[in-house]
Protein backbone atom coordinates (compact mmCIF):
# COMPACT_ATOMS: atom_id res chain seq x y z
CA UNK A 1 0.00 0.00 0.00
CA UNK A 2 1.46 3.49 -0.89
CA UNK A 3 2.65 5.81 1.84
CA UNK A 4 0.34 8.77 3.15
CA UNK A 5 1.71 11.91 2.46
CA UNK A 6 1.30 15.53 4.08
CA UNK A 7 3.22 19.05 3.32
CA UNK A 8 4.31 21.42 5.76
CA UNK A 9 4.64 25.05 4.30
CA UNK A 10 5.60 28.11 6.03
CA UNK A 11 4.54 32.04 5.83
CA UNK A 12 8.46 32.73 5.21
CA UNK A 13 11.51 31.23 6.02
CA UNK A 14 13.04 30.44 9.21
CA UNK A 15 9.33 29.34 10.76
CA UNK A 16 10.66 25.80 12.12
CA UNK A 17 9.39 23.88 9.05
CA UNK A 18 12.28 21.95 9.32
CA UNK A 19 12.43 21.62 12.97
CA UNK A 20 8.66 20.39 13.14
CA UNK A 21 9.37 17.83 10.22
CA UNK A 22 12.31 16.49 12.07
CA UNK A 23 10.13 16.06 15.79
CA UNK A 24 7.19 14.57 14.06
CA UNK A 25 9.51 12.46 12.54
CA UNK A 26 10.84 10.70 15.68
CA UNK A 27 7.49 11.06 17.23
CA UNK A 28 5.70 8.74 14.48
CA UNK A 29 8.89 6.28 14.45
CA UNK A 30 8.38 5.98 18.22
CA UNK A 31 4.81 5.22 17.82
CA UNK A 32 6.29 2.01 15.38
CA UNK A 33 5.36 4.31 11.95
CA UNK A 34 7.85 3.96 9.04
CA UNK A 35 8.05 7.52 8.48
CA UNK A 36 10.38 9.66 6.09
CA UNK A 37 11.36 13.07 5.24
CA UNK A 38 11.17 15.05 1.69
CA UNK A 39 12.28 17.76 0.38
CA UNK A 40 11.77 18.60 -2.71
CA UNK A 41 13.57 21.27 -2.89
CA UNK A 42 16.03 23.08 -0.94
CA UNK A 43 18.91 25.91 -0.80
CA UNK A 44 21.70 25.33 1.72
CA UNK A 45 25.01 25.32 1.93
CA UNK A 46 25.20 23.08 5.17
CA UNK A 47 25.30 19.65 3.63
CA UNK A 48 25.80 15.93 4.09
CA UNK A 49 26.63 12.66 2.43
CA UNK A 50 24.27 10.14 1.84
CA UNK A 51 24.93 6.59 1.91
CA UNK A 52 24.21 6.24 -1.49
CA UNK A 53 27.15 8.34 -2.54
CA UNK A 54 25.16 11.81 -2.87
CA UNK A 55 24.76 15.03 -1.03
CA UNK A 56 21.38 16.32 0.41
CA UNK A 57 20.45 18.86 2.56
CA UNK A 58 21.42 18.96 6.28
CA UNK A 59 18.13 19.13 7.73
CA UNK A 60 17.03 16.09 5.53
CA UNK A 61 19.85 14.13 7.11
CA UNK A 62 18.99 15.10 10.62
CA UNK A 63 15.03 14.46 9.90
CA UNK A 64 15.89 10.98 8.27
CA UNK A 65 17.88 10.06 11.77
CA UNK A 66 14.69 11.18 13.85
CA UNK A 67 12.57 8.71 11.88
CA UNK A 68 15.41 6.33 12.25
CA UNK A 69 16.47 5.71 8.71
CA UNK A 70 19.49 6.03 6.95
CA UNK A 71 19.50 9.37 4.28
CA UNK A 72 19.04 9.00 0.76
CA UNK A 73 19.57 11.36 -2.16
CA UNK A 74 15.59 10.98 -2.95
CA UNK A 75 14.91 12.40 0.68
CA UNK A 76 16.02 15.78 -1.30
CA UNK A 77 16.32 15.51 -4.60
CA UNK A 78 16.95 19.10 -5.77
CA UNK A 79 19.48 20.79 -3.78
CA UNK A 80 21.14 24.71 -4.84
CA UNK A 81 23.81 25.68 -2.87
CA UNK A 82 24.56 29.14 -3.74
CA UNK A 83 27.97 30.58 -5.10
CA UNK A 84 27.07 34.21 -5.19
CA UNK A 85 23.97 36.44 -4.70
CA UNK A 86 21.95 35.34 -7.43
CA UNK A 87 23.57 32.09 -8.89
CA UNK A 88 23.52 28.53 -7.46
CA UNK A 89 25.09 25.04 -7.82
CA UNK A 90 22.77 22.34 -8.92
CA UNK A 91 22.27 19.22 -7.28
CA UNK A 92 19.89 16.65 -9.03
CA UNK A 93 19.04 13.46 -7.22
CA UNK A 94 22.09 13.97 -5.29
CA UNK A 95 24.98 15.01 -7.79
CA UNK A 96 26.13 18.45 -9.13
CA UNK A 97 24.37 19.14 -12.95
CA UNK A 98 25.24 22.76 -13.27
CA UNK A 99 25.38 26.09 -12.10
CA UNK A 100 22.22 28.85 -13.18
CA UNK A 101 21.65 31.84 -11.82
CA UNK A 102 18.13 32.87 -10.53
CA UNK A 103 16.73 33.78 -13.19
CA UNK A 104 17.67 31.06 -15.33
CA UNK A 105 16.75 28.57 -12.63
CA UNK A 106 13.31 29.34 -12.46
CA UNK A 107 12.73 28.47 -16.13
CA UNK A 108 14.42 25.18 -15.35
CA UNK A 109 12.49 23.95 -12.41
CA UNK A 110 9.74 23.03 -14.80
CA UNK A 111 12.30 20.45 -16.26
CA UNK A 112 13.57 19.30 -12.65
CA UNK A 113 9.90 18.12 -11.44
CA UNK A 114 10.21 14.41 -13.03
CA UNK A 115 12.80 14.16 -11.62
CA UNK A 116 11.50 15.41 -7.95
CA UNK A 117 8.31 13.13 -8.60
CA UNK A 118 10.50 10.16 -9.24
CA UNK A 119 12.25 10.43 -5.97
CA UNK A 120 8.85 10.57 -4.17
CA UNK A 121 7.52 7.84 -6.12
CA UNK A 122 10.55 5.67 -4.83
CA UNK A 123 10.17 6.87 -1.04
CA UNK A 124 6.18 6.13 -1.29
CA UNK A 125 6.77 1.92 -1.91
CA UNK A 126 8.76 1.60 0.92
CA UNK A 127 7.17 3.37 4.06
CA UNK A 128 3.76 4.11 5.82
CA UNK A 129 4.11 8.05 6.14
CA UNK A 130 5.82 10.56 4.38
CA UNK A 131 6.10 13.70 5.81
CA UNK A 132 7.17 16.49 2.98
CA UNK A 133 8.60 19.93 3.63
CA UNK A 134 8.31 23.03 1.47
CA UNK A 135 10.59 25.40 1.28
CA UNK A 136 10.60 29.57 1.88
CA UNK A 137 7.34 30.60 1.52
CA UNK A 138 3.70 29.28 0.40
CA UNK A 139 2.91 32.45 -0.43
CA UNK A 140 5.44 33.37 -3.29
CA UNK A 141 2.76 33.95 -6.16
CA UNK A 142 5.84 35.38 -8.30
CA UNK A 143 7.62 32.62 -8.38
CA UNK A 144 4.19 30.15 -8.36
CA UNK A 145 4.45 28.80 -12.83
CA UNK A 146 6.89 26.74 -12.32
CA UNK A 147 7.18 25.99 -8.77
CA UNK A 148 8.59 22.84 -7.47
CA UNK A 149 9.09 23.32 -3.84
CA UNK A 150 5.36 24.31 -2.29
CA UNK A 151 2.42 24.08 -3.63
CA UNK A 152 3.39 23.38 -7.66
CA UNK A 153 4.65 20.23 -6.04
CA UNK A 154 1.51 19.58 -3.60
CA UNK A 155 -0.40 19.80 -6.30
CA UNK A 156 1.61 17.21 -8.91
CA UNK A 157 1.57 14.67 -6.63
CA UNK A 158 -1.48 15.67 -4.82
CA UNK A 159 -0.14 15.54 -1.10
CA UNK A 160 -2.79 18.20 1.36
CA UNK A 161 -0.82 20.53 2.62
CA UNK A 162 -0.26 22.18 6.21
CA UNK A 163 0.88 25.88 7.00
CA UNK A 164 3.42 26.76 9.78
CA UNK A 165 3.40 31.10 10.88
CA UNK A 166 5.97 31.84 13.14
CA UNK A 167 4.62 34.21 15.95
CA UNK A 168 8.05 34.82 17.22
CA UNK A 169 8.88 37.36 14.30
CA UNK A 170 5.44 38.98 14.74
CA UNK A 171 2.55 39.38 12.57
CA UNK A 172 1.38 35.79 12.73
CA UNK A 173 -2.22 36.61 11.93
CA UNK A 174 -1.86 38.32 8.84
CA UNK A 175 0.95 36.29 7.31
CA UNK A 176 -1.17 33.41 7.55
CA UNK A 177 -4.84 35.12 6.89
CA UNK A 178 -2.60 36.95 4.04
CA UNK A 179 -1.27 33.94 2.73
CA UNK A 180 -4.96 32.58 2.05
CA UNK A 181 -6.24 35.76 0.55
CA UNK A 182 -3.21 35.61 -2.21
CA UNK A 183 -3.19 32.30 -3.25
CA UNK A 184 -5.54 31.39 -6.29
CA UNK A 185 -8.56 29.32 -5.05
CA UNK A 186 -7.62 25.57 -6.28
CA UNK A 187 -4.00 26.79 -4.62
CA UNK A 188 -5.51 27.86 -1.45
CA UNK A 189 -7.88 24.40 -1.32
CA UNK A 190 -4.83 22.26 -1.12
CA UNK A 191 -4.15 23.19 2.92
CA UNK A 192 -6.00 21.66 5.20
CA UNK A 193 -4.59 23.06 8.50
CA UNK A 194 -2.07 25.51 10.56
CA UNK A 195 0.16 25.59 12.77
CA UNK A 196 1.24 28.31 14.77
CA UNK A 197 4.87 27.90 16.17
CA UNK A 198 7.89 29.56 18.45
CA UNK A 199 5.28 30.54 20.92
CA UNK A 200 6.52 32.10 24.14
CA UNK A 201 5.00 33.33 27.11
CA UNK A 202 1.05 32.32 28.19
CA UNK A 203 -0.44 30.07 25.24
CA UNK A 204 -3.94 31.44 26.18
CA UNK A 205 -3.42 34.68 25.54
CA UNK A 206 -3.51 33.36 21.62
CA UNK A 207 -6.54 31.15 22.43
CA UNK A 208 -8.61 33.95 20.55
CA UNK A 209 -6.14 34.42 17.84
CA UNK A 210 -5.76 30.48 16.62
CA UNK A 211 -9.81 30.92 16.79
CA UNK A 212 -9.76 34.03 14.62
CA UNK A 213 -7.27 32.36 12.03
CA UNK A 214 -9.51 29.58 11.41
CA UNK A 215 -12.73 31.40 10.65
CA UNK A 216 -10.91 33.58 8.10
CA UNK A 217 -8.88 30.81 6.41
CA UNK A 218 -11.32 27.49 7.00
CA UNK A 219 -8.20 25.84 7.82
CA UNK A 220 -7.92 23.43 11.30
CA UNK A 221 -5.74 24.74 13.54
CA UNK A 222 -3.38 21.99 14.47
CA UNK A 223 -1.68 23.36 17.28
CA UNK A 224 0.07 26.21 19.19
CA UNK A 225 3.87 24.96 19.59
CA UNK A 226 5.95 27.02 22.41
CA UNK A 227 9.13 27.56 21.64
CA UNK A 228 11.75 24.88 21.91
CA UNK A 229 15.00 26.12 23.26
CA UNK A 230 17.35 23.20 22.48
CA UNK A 231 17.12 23.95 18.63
CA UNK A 232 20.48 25.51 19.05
CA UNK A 233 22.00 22.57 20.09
CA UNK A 234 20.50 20.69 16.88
CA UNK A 235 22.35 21.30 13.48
CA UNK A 236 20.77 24.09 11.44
CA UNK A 237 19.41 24.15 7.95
CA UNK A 238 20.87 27.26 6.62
CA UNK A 239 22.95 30.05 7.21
CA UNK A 240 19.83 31.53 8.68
CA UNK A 241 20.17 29.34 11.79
CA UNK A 242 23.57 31.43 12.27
CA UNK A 243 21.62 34.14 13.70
CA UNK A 244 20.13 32.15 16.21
CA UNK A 245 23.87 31.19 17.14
CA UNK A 246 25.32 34.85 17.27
CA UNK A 247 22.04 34.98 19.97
CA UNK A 248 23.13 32.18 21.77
CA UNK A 249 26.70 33.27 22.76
CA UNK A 250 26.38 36.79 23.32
CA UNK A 251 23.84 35.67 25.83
CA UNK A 252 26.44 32.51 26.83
CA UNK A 253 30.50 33.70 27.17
CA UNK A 254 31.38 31.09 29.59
CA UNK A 255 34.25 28.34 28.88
CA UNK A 256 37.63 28.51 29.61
CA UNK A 257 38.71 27.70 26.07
CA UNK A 258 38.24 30.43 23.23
CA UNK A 259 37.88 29.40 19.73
CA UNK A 260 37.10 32.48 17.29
CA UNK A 261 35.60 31.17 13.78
CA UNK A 262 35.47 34.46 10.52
CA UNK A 263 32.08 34.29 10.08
CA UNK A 264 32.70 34.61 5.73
CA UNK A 265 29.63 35.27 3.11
CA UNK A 266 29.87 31.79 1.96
CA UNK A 267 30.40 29.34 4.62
CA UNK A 268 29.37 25.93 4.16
CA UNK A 269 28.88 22.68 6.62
CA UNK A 270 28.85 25.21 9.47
CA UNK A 271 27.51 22.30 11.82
CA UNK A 272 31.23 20.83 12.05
CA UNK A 273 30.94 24.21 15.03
CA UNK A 274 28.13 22.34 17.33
CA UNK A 275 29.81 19.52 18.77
CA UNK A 276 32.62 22.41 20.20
CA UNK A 277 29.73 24.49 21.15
CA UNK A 278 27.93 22.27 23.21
CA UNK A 279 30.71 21.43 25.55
CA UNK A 280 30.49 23.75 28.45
CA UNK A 281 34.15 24.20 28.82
CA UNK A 282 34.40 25.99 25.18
CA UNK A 283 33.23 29.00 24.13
CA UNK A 284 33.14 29.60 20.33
CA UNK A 285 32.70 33.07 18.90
CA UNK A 286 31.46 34.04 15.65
CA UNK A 287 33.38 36.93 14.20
CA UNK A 288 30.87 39.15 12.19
CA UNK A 289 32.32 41.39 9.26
CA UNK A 290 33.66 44.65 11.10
CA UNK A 291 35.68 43.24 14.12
CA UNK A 292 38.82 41.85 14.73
CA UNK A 293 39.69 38.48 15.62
CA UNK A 294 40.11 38.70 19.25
CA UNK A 295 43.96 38.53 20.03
CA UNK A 296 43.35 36.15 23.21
CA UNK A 297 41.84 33.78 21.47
CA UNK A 298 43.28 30.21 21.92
CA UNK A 299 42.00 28.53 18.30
CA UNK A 300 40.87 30.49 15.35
CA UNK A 301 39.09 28.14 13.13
CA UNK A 302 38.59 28.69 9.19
CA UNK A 303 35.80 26.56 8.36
CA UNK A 304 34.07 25.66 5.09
CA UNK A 305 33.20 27.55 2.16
CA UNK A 306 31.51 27.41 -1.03
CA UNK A 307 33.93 29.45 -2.91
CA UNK A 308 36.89 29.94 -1.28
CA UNK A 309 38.63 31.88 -3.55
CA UNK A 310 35.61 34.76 -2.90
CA UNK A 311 35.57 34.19 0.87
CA UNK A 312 39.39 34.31 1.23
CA UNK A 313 39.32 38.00 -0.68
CA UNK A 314 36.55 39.07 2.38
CA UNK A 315 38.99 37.26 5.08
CA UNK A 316 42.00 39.78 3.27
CA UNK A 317 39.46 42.65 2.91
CA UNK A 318 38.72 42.61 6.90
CA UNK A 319 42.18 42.52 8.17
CA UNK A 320 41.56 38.32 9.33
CA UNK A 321 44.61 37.54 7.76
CA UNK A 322 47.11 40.34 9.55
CA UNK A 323 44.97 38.71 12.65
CA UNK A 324 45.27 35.38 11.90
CA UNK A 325 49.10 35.55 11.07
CA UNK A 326 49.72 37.50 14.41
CA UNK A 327 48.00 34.70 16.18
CA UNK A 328 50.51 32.13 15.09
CA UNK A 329 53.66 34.26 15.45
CA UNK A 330 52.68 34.32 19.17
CA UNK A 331 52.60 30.41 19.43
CA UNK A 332 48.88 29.98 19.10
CA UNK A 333 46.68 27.36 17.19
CA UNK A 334 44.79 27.56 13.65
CA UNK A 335 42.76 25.09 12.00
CA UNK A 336 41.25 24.99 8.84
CA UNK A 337 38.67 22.82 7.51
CA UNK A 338 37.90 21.77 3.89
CA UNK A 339 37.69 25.62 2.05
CA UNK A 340 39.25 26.94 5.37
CA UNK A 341 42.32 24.17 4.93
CA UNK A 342 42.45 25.51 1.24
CA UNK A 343 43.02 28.92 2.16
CA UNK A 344 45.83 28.28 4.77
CA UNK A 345 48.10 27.10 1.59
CA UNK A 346 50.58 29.02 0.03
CA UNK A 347 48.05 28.98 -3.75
CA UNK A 348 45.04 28.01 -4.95
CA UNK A 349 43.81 27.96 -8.64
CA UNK A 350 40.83 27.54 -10.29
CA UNK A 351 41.90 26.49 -13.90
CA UNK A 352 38.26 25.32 -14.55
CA UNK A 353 36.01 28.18 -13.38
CA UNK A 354 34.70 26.32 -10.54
CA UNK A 355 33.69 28.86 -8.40
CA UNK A 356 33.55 31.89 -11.34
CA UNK A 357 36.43 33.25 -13.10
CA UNK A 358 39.61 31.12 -14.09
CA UNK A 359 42.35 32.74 -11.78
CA UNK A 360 44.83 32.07 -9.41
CA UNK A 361 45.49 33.65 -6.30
CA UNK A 362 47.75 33.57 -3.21
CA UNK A 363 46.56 31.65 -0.04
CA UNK A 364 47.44 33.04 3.52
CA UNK A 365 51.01 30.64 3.01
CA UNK A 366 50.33 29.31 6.66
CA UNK A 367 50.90 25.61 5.48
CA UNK A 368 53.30 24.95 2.97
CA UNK A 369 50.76 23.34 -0.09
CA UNK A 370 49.18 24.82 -3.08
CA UNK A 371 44.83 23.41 -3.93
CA UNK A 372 43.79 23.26 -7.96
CA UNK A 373 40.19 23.07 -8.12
CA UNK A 374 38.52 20.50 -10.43
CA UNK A 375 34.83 19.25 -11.66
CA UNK A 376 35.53 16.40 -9.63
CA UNK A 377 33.60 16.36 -6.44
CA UNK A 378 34.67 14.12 -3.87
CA UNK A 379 31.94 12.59 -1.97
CA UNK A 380 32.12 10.13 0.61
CA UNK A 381 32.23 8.93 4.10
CA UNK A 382 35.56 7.90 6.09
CA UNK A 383 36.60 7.05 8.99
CA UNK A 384 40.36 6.63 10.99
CA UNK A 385 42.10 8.36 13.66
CA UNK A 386 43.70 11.72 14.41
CA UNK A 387 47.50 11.20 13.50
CA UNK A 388 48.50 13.10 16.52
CA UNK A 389 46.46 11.49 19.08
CA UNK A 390 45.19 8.05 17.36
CA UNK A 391 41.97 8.82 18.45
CA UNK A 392 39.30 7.47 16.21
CA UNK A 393 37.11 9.25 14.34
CA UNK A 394 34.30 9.11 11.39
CA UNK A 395 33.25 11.55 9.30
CA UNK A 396 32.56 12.74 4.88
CA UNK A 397 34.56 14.24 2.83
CA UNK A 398 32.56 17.10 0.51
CA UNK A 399 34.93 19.13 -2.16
CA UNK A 400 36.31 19.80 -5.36
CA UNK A 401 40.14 19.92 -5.47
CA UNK A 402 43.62 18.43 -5.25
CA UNK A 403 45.81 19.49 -2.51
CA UNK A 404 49.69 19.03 -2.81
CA UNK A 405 52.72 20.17 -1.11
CA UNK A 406 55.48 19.34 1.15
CA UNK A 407 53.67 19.69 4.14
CA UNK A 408 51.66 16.76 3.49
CA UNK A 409 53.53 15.25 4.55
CA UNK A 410 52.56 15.59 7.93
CA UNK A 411 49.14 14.56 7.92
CA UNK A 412 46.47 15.49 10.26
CA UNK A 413 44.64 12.41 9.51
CA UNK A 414 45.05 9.15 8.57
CA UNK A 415 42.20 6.71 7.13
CA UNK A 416 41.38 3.15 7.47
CA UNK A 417 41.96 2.61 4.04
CA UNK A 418 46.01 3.82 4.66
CA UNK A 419 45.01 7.39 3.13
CA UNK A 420 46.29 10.53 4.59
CA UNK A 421 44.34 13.38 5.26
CA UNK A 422 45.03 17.52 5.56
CA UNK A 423 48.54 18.99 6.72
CA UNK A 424 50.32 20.11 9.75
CA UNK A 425 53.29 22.66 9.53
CA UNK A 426 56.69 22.19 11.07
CA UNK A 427 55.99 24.20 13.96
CA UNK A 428 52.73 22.37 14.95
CA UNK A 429 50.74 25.40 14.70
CA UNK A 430 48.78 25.14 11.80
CA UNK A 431 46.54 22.50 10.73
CA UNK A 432 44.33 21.55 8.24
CA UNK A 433 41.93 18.59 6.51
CA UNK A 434 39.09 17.89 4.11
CA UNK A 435 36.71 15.88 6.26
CA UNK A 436 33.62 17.05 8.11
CA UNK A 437 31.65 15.88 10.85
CA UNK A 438 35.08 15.53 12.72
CA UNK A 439 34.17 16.70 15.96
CA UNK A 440 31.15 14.80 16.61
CA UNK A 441 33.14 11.88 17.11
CA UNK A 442 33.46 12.23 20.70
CA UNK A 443 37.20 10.74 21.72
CA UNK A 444 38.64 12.70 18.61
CA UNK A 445 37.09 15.87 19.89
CA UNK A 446 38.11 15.13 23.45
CA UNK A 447 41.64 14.66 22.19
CA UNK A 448 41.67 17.84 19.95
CA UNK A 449 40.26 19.96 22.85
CA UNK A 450 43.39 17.85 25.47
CA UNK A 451 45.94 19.33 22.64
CA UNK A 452 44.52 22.40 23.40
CA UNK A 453 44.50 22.71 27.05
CA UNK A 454 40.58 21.80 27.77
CA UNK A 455 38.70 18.80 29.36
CA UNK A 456 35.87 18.04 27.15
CA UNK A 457 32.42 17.08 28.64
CA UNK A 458 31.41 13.31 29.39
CA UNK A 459 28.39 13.81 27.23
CA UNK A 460 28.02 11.94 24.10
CA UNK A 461 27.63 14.25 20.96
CA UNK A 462 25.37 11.65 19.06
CA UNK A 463 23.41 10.34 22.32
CA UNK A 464 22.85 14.05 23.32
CA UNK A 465 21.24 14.89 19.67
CA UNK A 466 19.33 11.74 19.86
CA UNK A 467 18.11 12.54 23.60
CA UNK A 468 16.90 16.10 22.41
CA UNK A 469 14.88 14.56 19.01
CA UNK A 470 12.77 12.45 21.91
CA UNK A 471 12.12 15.73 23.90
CA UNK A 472 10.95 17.65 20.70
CA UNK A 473 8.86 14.89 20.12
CA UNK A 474 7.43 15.24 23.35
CA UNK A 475 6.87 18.45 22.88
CA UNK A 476 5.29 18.49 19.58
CA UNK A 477 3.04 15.67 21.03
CA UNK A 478 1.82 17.46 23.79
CA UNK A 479 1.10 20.70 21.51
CA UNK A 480 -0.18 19.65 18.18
CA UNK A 481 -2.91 17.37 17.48
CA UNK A 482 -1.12 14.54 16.12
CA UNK A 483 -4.17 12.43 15.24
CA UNK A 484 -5.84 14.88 13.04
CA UNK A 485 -2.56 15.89 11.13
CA UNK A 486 -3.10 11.98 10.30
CA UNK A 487 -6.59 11.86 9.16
CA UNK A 488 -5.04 14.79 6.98
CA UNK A 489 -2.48 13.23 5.27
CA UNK A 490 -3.44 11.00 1.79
């Protein structure tokens, strides 16, 4: 029997589509449901790799482990992960087709739809419940011929759809009476319910306002969630979740051990950051554009990017790299991962136009190596142990490019296959490797934060993320009505 379906939409971005997807996921798998994730479409730069050998959407991967289920490409099978302000890399069905810009893409997403449909079609033979997330807003009427990622999709495979308002930003009324109002009629007839979510404060004070919403739309309102607080700790979709993070530890400076990450236009896989920002000892800072790196900083971190050859002119622009190079002359640690291991070489080139224009420019020469860029994107998991330490670790490996030079010679990693991994210079003091996901490996991150002069936490990283999917499903439980959102789905 084919799976049941049901869409959550939001007003906007940044409503807790995701985050709802990814509770309601563990809370049907608890209840014995074979439940998956979809998205049909998504734009991220925080990314992981599948087991299938593809890439999909961070949130996807996180969702698929709430319903207890190992990630496939079809979970997402249109992924953009965007290169500039208005152009994007392509990912079909897990693997890179192209670059467009925006323009250009939306004339293409009419052509990427089989392809989305196919993927759903797989996911529907094998499970009871498939719970499908839209992406930005419902309400995009602009962008609504040849849409692939709301309601143009909702209605192609004809899955009722449910809309999420966020009443945290303000305005939840109207963005979701509004949303009703614009929508052409046989649009507006495919959702069945709302939800109303990131409530704070006394829930009854809305009592009137979930009432008001529903005469005015006809929708059922499923539920007033209060906010969930231990989001942070959970791995973020998109760069938008970085806000919530710059919130976080302005309101949180404690830990004796100071790592400063550049916060650059195009960073990528920023989740490698939450295993070190969960442990209480370590306090990681986001530098925003404008300020120095702070000079008693103990690690400064480079971390990913999707063109590093832009991001490293930003790092230059902001002084980061007089900062970064003062930090080492006084004996202090840097460590760069995948982009951010690129740019502590002494060159990179892009002989291909990977990332824009064929050029080659100067890296910060921290670690004696040199990167060429290449159409060939490496994708896959590994696993090993920290060369330093031998503590073990797993993790992926997501880039384009060949890294050589003498310092290489000193890896930072070795793998179980007898591959090395990254650089180390002769000093010690700089380090650098490809793979992701490093740090949630709990005895390599306890070693790396030993080298540094920190006890890490007891806590396992995993168990921890697993422990706070049961609570959000608790919580979702207790605040939306799960049975109706049921009798909803087809």
């Amino acid at each position: 029997m084919p799976a049941r379906a049901v869409m959550f939409s939001g007003t906007g971005s940044d409503v807790g589509k995701s985050l709802i997807v990814a509770g309601l996921c563990r809370l049907f798998a608890n209840r014995g449901i074979r439940v998956v994730p979809f998205k049909p479409q998504n734009m991220s730069n925080n990314a992981a790799v599948t087991a299938d050998g593809g890439e999909i959407g961070r949130a996807q991967a996180l969702q698929a482990r709430a319903a207890r289920v190992m990630p496939t490409v079809h979970m997402n099978p249109v992924l953009l992960k965007p290169q500039s302000e208005t152009g994007a890399q392509i990912i079909v069905q897990g693997r890179m087709t192209g670059m467009a810009g925006a323009r250009d893409f939306q004339t293409k997403k009419r052509d990427l739809l089989p392809a989305v449909l196919d993927s759903f079609g797989r996911l529907k033979g094998d499970h009871d419940l498939i719970l499908v997330e839209g992406a930005g807003s419902a309400s995009e009427i602009n962008l609504r011929a040849n849409d692939i990622a709301n309601i143009g999709f909702a209605r192609a495979a004809n899955v009722p759809m449910i809309l999420i308002g966020d009443i945290d930003r303000g305005g939840v009324i109207a963005s979701l009476v509004g949303t009703r109002h614009v929508l052409a009629p046989d649009d507006a007839a495919m959702i069945q319910g709302f939800i109303v979510n990131k409530m704070r404060g006394d829930a009854s004070l809305f009592a009137d306002g979930m009432t008001a919403i529903a005469r005015m739309t006809g929708w059922s309102p499923l539920g007033l969630v209060p906010y969930f607080d231990e989001a942070r700790k959970l791995p973020a979709e998109d760069a938008l979740g970085l806000r919530d993070l710059l919130k976080s530890e302005k309101a949180d400076r404690s830990g004796n051990l100071r790592i400063a990450v550049p916060l650059l236009p195009r960073i990528s896989n920023f989740d490698d950051l939450d295993p070190l920002r969960n442990e209480p000892n370590v306090f990681v800072e986001l530098i925003e554009r404008g300020r120095p790196i702070p000079a008693d900083a103990d690690l400064i971190l480079l971390p990913g990017s999707k063109t590093t050859i832009d991001d490293l002119a930003v790092l230059r622009t902001e002084g980061w790299d007089i900062d970064i190079k003062a930090h080492v002359r006084h004996g202090r640690r840097v460590l760069g991962l995948c982009g951010g291991y690129q740019m502590l070489g002494r060159r990179i080139s892009d002989p291909h136009g990977i990332e824009g224009p064929i050029r080659t420019v100067d890296g910060l020469g921290l670690l004696d190596i040199e990167t060429e860029l290449s159409n060939d994107k490496k994708l896959a998991e590994v696993e090993g142990f920290l060369c330093g330490s031998n503590a073990a670790f797993n993790g992926y490996e997501m880039h384009v490019g060949h890294t050589s030079g003498p310092d290489l010679a000193r890896p930072f990693l070795k793998f179980s296959d007898g591959r090395n991994d990254g650089a180390v210079s002769a000093d010690g003091h700089v380090s650098g490797c490809y793979v992701h996901g490093l740090f949630a490996c709990d005895e390599a991150r306890r070693a790396f934060l030993w080298e540094l002069g920190s006890r890490s936490s007891d806590e396992s990283y995993e168990s921890s993320i697993d422990d706070i999917l049961d609570r959000l499903a608790g919580h979702l439980a207790q605040h939306i009505d799960v049975d109706c959102l049921l009798r909803l789905a087809k």
